[in-house]
Each structure stands twice: as structure tokens, then as C-alpha cells.
C-alpha atoms as a PDB file:
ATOM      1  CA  UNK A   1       0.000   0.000   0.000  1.00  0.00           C
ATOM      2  CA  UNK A   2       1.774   3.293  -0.723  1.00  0.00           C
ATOM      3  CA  UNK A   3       1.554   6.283   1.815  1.00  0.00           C
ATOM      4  CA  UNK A   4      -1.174   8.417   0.110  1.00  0.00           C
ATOM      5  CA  UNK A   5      -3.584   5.102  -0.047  1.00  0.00           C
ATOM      6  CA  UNK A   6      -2.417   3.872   3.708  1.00  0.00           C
ATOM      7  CA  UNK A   7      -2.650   7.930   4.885  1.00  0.00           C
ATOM      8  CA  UNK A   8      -6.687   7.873   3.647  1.00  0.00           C
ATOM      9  CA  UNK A   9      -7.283   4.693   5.114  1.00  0.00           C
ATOM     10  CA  UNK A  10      -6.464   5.849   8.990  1.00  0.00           C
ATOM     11  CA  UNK A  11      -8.112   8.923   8.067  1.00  0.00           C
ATOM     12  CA  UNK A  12     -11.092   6.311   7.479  1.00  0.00           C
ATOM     13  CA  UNK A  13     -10.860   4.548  10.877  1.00  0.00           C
ATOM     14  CA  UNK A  14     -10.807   8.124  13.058  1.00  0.00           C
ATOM     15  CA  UNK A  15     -14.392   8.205  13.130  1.00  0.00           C
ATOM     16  CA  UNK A  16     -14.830   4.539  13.350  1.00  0.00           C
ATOM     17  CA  UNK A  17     -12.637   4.367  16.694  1.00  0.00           C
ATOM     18  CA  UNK A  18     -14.098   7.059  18.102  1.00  0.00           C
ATOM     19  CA  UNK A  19     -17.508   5.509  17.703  1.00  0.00           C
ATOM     20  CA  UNK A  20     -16.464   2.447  19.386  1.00  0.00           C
ATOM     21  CA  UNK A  21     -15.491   4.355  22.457  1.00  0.00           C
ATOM     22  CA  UNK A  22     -18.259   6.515  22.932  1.00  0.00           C
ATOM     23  CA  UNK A  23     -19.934   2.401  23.070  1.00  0.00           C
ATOM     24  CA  UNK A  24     -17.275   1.630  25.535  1.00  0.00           C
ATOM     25  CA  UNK A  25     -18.277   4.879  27.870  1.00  0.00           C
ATOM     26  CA  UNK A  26     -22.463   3.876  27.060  1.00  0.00           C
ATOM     27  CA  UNK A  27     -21.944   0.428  28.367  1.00  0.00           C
ATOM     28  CA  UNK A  28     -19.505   1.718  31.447  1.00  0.00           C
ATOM     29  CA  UNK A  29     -22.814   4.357  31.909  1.00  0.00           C
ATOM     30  CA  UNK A  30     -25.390   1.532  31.988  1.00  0.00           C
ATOM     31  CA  UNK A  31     -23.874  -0.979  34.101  1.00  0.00           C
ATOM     32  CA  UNK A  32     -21.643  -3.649  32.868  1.00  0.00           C
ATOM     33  CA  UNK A  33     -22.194  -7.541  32.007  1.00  0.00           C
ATOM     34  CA  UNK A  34     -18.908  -9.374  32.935  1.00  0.00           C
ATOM     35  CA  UNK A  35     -17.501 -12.926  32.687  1.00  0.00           C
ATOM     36  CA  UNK A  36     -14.386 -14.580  32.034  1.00  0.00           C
ATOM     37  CA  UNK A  37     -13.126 -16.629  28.930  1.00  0.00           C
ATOM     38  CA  UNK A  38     -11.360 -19.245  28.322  1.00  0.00           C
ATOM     39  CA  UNK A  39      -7.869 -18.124  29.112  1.00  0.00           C
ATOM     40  CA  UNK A  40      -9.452 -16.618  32.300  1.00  0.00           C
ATOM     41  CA  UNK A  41      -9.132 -13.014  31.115  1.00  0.00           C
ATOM     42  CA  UNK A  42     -12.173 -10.536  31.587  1.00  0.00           C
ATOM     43  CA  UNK A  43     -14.532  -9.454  29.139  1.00  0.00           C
ATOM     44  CA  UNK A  44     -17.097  -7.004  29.323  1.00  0.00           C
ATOM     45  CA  UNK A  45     -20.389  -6.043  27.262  1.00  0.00           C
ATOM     46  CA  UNK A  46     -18.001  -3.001  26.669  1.00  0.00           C
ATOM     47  CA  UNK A  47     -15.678  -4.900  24.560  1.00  0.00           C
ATOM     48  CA  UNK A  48     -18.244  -7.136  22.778  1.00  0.00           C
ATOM     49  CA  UNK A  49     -19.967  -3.740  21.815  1.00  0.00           C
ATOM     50  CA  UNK A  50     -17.022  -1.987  20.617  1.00  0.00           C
ATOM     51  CA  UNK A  51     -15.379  -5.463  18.705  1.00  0.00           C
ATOM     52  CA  UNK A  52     -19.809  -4.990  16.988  1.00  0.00           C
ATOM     53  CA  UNK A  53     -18.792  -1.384  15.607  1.00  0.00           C
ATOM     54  CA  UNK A  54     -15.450  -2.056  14.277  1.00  0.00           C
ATOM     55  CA  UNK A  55     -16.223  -5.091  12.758  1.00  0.00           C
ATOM     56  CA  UNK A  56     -19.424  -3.374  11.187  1.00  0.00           C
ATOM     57  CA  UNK A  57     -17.185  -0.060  10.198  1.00  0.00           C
ATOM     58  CA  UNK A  58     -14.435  -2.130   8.779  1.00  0.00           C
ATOM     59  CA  UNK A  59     -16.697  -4.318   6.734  1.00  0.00           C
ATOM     60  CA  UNK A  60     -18.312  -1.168   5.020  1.00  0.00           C
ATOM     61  CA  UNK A  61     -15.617   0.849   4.928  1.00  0.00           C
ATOM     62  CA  UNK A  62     -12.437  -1.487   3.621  1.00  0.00           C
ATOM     63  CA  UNK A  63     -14.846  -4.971   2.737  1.00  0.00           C
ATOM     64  CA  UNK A  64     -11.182  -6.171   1.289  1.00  0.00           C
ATOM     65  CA  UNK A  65      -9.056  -6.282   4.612  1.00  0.00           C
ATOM     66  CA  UNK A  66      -9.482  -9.004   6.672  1.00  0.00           C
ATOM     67  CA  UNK A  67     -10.083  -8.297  10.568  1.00  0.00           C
ATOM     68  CA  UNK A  68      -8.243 -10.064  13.155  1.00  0.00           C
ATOM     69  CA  UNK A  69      -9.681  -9.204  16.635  1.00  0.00           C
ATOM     70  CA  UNK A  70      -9.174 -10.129  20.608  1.00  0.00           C
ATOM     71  CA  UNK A  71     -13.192 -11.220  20.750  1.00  0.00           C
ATOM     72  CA  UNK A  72     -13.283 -13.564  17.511  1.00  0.00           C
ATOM     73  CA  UNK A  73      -9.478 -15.158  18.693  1.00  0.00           C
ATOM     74  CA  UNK A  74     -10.962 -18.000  20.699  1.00  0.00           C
ATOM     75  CA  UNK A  75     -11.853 -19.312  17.348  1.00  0.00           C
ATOM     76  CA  UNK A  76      -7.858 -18.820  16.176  1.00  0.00           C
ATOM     77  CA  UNK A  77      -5.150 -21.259  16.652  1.00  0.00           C
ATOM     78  CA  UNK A  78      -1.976 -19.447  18.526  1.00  0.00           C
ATOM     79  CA  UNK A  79       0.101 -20.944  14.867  1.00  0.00           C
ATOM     80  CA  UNK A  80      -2.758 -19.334  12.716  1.00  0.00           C
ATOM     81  CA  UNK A  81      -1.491 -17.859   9.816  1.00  0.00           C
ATOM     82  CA  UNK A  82      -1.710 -14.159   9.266  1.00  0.00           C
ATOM     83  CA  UNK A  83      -2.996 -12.778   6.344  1.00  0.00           C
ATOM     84  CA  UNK A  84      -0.274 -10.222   4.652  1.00  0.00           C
ATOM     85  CA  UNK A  85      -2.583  -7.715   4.860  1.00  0.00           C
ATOM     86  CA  UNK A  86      -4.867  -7.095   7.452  1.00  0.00           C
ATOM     87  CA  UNK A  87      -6.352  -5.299  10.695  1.00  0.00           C
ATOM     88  CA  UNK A  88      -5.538  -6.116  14.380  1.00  0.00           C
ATOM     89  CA  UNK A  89      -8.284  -4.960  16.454  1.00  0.00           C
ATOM     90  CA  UNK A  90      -8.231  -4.853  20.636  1.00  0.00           C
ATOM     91  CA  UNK A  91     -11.743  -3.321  20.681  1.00  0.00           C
ATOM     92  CA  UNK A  92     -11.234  -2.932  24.818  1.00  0.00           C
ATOM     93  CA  UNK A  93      -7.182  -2.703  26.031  1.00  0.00           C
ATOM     94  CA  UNK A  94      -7.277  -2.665  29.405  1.00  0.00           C
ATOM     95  CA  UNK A  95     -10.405  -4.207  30.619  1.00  0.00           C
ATOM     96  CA  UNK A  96      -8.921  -5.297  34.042  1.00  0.00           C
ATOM     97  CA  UNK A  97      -8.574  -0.589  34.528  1.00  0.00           C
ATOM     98  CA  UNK A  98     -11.892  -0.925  32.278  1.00  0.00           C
ATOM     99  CA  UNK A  99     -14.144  -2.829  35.328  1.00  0.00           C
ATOM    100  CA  UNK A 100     -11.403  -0.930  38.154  1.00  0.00           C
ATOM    101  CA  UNK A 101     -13.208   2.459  37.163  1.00  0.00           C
ATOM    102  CA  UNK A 102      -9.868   3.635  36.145  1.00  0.00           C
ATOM    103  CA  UNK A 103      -9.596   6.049  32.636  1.00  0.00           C
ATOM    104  CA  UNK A 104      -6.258   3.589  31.405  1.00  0.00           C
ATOM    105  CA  UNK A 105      -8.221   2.048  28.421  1.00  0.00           C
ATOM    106  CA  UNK A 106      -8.135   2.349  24.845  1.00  0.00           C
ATOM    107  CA  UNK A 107      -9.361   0.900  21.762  1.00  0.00           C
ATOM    108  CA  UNK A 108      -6.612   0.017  19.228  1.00  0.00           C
ATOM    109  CA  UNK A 109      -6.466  -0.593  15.438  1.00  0.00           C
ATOM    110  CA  UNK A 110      -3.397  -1.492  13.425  1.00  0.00           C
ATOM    111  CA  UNK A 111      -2.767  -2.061   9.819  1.00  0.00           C
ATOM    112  CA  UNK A 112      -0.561  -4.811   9.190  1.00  0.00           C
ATOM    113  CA  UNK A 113       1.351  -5.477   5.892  1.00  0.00           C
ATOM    114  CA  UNK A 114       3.463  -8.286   5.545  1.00  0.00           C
ATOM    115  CA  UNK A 115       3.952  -9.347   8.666  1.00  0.00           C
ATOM    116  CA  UNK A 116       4.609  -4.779   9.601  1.00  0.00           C
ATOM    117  CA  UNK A 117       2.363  -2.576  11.718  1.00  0.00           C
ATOM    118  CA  UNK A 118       3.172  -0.025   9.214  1.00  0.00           C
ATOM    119  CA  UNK A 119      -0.373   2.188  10.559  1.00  0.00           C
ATOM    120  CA  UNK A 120      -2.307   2.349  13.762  1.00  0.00           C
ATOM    121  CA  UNK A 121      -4.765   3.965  16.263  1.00  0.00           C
ATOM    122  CA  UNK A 122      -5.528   4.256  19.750  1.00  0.00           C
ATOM    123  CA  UNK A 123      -8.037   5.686  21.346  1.00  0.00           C
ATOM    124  CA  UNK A 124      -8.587   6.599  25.121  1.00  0.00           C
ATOM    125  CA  UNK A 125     -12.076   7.440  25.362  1.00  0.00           C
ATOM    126  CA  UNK A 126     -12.347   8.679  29.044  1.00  0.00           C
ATOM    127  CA  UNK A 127      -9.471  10.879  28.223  1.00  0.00           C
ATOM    128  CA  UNK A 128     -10.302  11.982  24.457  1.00  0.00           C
ATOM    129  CA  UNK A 129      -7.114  11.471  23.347  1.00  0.00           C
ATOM    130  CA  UNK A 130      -6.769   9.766  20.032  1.00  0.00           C
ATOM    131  CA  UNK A 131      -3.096   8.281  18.839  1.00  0.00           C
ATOM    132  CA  UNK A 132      -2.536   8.372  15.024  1.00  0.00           C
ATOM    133  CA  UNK A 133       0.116   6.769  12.891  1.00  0.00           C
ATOM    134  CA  UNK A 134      -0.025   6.918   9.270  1.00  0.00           C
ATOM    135  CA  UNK A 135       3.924   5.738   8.153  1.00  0.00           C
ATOM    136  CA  UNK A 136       7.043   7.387   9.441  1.00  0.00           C
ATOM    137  CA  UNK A 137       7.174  10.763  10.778  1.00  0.00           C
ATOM    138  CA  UNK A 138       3.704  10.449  10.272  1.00  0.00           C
ATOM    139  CA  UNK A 139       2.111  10.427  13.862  1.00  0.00           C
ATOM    140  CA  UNK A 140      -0.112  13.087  15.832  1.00  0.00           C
ATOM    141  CA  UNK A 141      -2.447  12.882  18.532  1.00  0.00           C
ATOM    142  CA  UNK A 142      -5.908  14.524  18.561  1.00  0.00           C
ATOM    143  CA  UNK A 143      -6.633  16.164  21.870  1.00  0.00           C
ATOM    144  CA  UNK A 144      -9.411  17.051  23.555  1.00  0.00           C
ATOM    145  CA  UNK A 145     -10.317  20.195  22.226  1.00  0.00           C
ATOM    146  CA  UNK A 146      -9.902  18.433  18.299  1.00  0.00           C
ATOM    147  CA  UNK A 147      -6.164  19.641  18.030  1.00  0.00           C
ATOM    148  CA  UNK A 148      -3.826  17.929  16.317  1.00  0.00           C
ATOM    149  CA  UNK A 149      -0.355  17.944  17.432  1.00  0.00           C
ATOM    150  CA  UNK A 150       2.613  16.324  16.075  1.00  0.00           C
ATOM    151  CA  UNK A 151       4.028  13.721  17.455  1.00  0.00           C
ATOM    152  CA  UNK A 152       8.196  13.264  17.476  1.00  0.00           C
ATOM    153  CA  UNK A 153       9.152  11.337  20.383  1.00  0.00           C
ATOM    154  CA  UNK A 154      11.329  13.981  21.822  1.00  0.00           C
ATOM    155  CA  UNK A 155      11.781  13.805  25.430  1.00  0.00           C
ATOM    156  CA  UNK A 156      10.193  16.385  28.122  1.00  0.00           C
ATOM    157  CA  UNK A 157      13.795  17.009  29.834  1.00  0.00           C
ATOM    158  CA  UNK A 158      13.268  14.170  32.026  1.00  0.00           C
ATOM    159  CA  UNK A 159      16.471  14.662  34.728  1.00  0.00           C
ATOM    160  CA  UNK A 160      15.619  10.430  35.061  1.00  0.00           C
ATOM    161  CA  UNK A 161      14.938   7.538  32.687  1.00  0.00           C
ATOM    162  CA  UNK A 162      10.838   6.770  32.542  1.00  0.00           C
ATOM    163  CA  UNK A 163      10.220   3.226  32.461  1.00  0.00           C
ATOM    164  CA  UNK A 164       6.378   1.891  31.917  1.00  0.00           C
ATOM    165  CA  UNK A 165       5.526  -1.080  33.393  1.00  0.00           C
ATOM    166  CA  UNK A 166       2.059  -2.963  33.059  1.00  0.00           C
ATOM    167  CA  UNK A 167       0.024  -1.800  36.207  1.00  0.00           C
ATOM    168  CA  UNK A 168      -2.234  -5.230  36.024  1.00  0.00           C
ATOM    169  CA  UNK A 169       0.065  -7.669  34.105  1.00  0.00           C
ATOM    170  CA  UNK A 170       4.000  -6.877  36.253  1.00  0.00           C
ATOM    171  CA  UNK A 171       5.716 -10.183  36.230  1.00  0.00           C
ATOM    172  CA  UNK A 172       8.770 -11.076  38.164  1.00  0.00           C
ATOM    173  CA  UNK A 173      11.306 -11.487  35.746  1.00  0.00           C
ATOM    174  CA  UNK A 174      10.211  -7.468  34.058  1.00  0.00           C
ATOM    175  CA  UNK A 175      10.487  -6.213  37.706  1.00  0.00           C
ATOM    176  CA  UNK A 176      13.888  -7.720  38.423  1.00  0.00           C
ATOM    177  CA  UNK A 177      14.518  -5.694  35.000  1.00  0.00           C
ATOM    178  CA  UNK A 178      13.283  -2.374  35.808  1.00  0.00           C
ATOM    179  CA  UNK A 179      14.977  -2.617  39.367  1.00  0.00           C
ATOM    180  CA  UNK A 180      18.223  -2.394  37.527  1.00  0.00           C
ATOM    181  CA  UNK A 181      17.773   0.660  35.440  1.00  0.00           C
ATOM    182  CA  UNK A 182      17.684   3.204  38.732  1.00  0.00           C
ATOM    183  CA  UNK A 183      17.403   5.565  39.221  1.00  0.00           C
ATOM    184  CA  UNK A 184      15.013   6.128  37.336  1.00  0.00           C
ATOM    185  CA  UNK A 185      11.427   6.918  37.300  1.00  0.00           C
ATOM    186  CA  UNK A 186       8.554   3.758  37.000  1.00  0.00           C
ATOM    187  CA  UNK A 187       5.044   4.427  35.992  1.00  0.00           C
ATOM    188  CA  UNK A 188       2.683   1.546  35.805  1.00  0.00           C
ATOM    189  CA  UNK A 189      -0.710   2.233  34.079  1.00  0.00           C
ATOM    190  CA  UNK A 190      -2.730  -0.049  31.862  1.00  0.00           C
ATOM    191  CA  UNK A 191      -3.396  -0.868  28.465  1.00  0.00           C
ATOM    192  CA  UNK A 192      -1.757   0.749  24.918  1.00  0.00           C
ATOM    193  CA  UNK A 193      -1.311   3.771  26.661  1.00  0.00           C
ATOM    194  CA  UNK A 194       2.268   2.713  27.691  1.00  0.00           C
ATOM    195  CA  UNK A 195       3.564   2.881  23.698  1.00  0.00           C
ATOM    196  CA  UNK A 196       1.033   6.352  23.544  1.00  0.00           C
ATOM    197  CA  UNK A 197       3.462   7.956  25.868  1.00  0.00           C
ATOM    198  CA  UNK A 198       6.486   7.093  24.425  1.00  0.00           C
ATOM    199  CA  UNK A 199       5.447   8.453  21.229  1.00  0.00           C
ATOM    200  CA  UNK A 200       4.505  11.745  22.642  1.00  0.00           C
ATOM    201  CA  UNK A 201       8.332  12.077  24.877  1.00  0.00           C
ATOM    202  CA  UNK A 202       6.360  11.444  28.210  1.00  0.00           C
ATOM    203  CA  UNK A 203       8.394   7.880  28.925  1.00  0.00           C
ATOM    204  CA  UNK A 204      11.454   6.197  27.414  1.00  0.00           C
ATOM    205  CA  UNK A 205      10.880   2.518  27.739  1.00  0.00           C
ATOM    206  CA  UNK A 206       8.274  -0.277  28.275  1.00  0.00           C
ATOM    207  CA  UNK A 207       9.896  -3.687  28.750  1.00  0.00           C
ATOM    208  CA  UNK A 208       7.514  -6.336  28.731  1.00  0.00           C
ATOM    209  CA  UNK A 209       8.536 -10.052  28.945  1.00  0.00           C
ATOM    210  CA  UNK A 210       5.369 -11.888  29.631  1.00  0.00           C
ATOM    211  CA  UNK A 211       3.515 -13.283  26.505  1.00  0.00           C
ATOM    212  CA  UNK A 212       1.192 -10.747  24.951  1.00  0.00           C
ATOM    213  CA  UNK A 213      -1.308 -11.320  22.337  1.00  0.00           C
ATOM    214  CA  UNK A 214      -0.359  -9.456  18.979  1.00  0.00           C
ATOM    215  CA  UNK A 215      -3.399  -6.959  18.797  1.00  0.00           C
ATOM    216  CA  UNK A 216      -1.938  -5.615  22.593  1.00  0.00           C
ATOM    217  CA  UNK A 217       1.086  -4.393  20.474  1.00  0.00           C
ATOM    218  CA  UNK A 218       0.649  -3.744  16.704  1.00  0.00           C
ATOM    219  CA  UNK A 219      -1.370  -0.293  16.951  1.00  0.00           C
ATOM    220  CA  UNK A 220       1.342   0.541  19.699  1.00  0.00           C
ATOM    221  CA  UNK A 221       4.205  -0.370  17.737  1.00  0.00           C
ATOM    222  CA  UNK A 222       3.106   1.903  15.139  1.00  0.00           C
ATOM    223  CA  UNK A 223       2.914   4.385  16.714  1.00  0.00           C
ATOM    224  CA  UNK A 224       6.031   4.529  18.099  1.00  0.00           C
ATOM    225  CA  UNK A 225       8.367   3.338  15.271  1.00  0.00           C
ATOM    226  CA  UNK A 226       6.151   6.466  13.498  1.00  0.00           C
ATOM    227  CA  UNK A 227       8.309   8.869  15.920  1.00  0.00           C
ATOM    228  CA  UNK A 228      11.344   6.986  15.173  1.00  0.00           C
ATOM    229  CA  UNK A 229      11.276   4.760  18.316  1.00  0.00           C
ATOM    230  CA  UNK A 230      11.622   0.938  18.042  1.00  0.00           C
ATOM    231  CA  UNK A 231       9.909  -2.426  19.187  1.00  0.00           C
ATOM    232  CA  UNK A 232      12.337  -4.992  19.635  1.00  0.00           C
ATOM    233  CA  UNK A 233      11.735  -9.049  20.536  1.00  0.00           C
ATOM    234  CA  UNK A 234      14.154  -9.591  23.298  1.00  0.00           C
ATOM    235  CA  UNK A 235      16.441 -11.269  21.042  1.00  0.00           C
ATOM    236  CA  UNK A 236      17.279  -7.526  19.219  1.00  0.00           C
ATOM    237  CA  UNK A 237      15.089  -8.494  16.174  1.00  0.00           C
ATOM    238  CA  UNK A 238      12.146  -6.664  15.063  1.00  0.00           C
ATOM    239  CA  UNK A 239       9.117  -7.530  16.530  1.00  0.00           C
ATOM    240  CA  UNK A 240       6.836  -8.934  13.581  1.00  0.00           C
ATOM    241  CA  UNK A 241       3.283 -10.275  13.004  1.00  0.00           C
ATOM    242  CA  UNK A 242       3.499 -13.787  11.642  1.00  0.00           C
ATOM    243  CA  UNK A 243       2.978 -17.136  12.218  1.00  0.00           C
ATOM    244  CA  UNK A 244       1.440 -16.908  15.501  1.00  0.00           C
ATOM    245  CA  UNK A 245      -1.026 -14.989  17.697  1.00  0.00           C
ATOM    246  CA  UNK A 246       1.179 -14.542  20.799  1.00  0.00           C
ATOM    247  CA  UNK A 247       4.086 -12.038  21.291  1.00  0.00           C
ATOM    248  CA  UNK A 248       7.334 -13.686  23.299  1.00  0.00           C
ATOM    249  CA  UNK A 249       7.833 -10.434  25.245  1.00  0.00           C
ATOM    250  CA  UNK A 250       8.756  -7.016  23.532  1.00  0.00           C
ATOM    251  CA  UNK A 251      10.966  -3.793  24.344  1.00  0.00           C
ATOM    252  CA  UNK A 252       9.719  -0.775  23.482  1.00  0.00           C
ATOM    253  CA  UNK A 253      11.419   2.581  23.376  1.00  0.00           C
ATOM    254  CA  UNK A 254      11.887   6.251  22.261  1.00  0.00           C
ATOM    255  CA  UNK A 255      15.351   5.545  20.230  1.00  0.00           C
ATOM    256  CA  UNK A 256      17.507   2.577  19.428  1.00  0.00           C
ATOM    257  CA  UNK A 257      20.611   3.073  21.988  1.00  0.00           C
ATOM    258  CA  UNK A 258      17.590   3.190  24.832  1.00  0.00           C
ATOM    259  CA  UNK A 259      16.421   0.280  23.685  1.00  0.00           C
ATOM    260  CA  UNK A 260      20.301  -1.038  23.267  1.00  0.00           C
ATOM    261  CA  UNK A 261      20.082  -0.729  27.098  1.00  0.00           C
ATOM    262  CA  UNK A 262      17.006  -2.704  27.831  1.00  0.00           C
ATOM    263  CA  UNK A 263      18.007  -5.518  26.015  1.00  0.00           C
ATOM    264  CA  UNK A 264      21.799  -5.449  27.603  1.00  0.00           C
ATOM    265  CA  UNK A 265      19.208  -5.735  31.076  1.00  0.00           C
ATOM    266  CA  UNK A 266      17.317  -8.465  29.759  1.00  0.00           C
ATOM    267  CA  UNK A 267      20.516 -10.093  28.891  1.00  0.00           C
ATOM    268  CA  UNK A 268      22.415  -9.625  31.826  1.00  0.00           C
ATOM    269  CA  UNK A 269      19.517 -10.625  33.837  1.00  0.00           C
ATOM    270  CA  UNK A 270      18.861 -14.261  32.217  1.00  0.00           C
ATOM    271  CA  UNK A 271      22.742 -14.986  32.941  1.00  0.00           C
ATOM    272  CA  UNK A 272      22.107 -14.431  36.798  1.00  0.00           C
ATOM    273  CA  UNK A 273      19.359 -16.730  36.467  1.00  0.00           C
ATOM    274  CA  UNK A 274      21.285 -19.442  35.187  1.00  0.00           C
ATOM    275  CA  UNK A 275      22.776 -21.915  37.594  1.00  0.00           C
ATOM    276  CA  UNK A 276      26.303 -21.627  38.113  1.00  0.00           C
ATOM    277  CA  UNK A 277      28.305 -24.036  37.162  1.00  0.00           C
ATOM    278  CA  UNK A 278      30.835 -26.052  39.829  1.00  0.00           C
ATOM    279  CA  UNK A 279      34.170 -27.317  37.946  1.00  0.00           C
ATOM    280  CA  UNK A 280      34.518 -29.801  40.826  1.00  0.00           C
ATOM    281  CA  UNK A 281      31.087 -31.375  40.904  1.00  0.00           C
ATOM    282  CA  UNK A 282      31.238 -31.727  36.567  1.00  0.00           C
ATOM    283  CA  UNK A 283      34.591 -33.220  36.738  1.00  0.00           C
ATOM    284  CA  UNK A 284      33.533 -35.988  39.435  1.00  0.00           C
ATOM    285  CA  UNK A 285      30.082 -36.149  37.184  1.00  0.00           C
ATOM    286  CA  UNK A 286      32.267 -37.327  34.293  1.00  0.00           C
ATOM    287  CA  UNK A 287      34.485 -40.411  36.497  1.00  0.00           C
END
């Protein structure tokens, strides 16, 4: 898709996401229906009615791009095949903050092209902020009064490193991580949000190394390799969208040498994990 075909078709999906989350605020309003699924995750009538609108949108609006989504995935195998071009919808990120009554949820859409986020949205309804990425040095957010303002990942002279950390999803081998960049400044909050901020200079790295599914990530990623930023699998590659449904953990960050760092953490941290080894005890092992 070139960039004046891939710039009309986010222009396309602004009103579309923006519907869905004035359905997400309606069924917060009314009183929500909740129950689990099968990977014991949450799901609300928020998300079912949001995942309704998108679907419906997309279907009218680009009836030749296929729509992978978080609602229709119990259907999915984790090694299903995904199609070189399509969407990656999370019609609620962040249900856990969703049901908490916090405002850390978003609804995300990402364009995927051979196995590339290459465009992406994400919307925060209860704040009104809406994330854009059409290609690079092609991102803007929309705020609350319907400005748009350009997006460049360029820091806010923070005196510390910001590091993001999931507020509902922190597992132990992350936080070992993020104990060894101090100082430094952690903010945990929920949902998309994390990449949002990185994008707009407000953090400067979000290492997650607990599974994720890939519609948590694709809008994100967009969104912040449109500022120049990158999304790294913790092996240094990039992170990519095929062959399976589930991320392996992710870093995400404002610039390369940042993300340089994080990875040199991850690294260093695996080797402490691993036994150590006693000369001695192998050499008696091999008599």
C-alpha cells in the first residue's frame, strides 16, 4: 500500500474508533455484564460492543481487509497464519482498569502489511485522546479540544529515565529488570497507553517479557516506530506479526541506543538466572 492510499485509510478509521469508544463509555454508563473466557481473562459487554462497531465499520468501509480481533481469537489457533494484509483490532485494552473504574483504556487498530504494523490507532475514550500513525514521521495525537499535534518522540527534559511497566500484568522477571535501570522513574498504568506515551516524549521505555497477544502491540508499535522509536523481541530483532497470535515479550522505546540498554538488562539478567556451574562437581560427574 503506498503512503497516500495507507494515509486515507487511517483517516477512514478516526471516526470509526471514536464511535467504538463513545460504546465503551455507554456500556460503562449503563452498568456492565462481565464474565471470564477461556484463558481466564475478563470481558465485558463493553468490549463485545465496541469489537460490533469495528467489525461493522471495517466491513463497510475497507470490505477487502481481513479483521483479526481479541473477541473472535478463541476461534484462532496461537500458529494461525496471518494474512499479509490485514487489521488487528483490541476493541477494549485494558479491561482489568476498564471494570477498576480507572480512565487507562483504549481501543486500538493497526494495519498490518506483511507481517509490519506499518499504521495504527488508539483511542482513550475517558481521556479523548486519540493516537494516530499513518507511516514514518507520520504520527499526531488529537486532543481534547480536536487539536492535532505532532508527534516526534522527543523527550520532556526528564532529569531520570521513565520506564512503563504494566500496572495489572508486572511479572517477576520485568520487575527484576526495571529494578536495575535506577534511578530512574517507573510508571505503571494499563493498556496501549504505555507505547502512547512514548510516542509523545512522556516515557522512554516499556519492557515487557510476559507473553502478549499481537493486537496488545501492533497499533502501539506503530505508533512509536512512526516517531522513530523501536519495538524490539528480546532477542534484538524486530518484533513482527506472523505465524502466531502470541508475542514472546517485547521492548519498546523512544530511540535505538535506549532500547540497546534494555536488552543489555534483559541479557544480563537471564545470565544471573542461570545456575552456576561447579568445575569440581562436573569433573567428578564425568568419572
Amino acid at each position: 500500500m503506498d503512503d497516500t492510499a495507507r494515509r486515507d485509510l487511517v483517516e477512514g478509521l478516526l471516526p470509526l474508533v471514536r464511535t467504538a469508544g463513545a460504546a465503551v463509555l455507554r456500556s460503562r454508563n449503563a452498568g456492565l455484564a462481565t464474565h471470564l473466557k477461556h484463558d481466564k481473562s475478563p470481558v465485558t459487554s463493553a468490549d463485545i460492543g465496541s469489537e460490533a462497531v469495528i467489525r461493522r465499520g471495517c466491513s463497510l468501509l475497507f470490505p477487502a481487509i481481513p479483521m483479526i480481533s481479541e473477541e473472535r481469537a478463541p476461534a484462532l489457533e496461537s500458529s494461525f497464519e496471518i494474512p499479509p494484509l490485514c487489521f488487528l483490532v483490541d476493541p477494549l485494552d485494558g479491561t482489568k482498569e476498564f471494570i477498576a473504574g480507572r480512565s487507562e483504556f483504549t481501543v486500538n487498530i493497526a494495519l498490518v502489511e506483511n507481517g509490519v504494523a506499518t499504521a495504527g490507532v488508539i483511542f482513550a475514550p475517558a481521556l479523548d485522546r486519540l493516537y494516530v500513525a499513518a507511516g514514518p514521521r507520520m504520527a499526531f495525537m488529537i486532543d481534547e479540544n480536536g487539536r492535532r499535534i505532532r508527534l516526534d518522540g522527543m523527550p520532556h527534559d526528564h532529569s531520570h529515565p521513565i520506564v512503563l511497566a504494566s500496572r495489572s500484568h508486572l511479572d517477576e522477571q520485568t520487575a527484576a529488570l526495571v529494578a536495575q535501570w535506577q534511578p530512574c522513574i517507573i510508571k505503571q498504568l494499563g493498556s496501549s497507553l504505555k507505547f502512547a506515551l512514548i510516542a509523545a516524549g512522556e516515557a522512554d521505555v516499556y519492557p515487557r517479557l510476559s507473553p502478549t497477544m499481537i493486537w496488545d502491540s501492533a497499533a502501539g508499535q506503530a505508533l512509536i516506530e512512526a516517531t522513530g522509536g523501536v519495538v524490539l523481541r528480546p532477542n534484538g530483532s524486530p518484533l513482527v506479526y506472523c505465524g502466531s497470535l502470541i508475542n514472546r515479550g517485547f521492548v519498546a522505546a523512544r530511540t535505538r541506543s535506549l532500547a540497546a540498554k534494555a536488552l543489555a538488562s534483559i541479557d544480563s539478567e537471564r545470565q544471573a538466572r542461570l545456575p552456576v556451574s561447579n568445575p569440581l562437581t562436573e569433573e567428578s560427574s564425568r568419572r
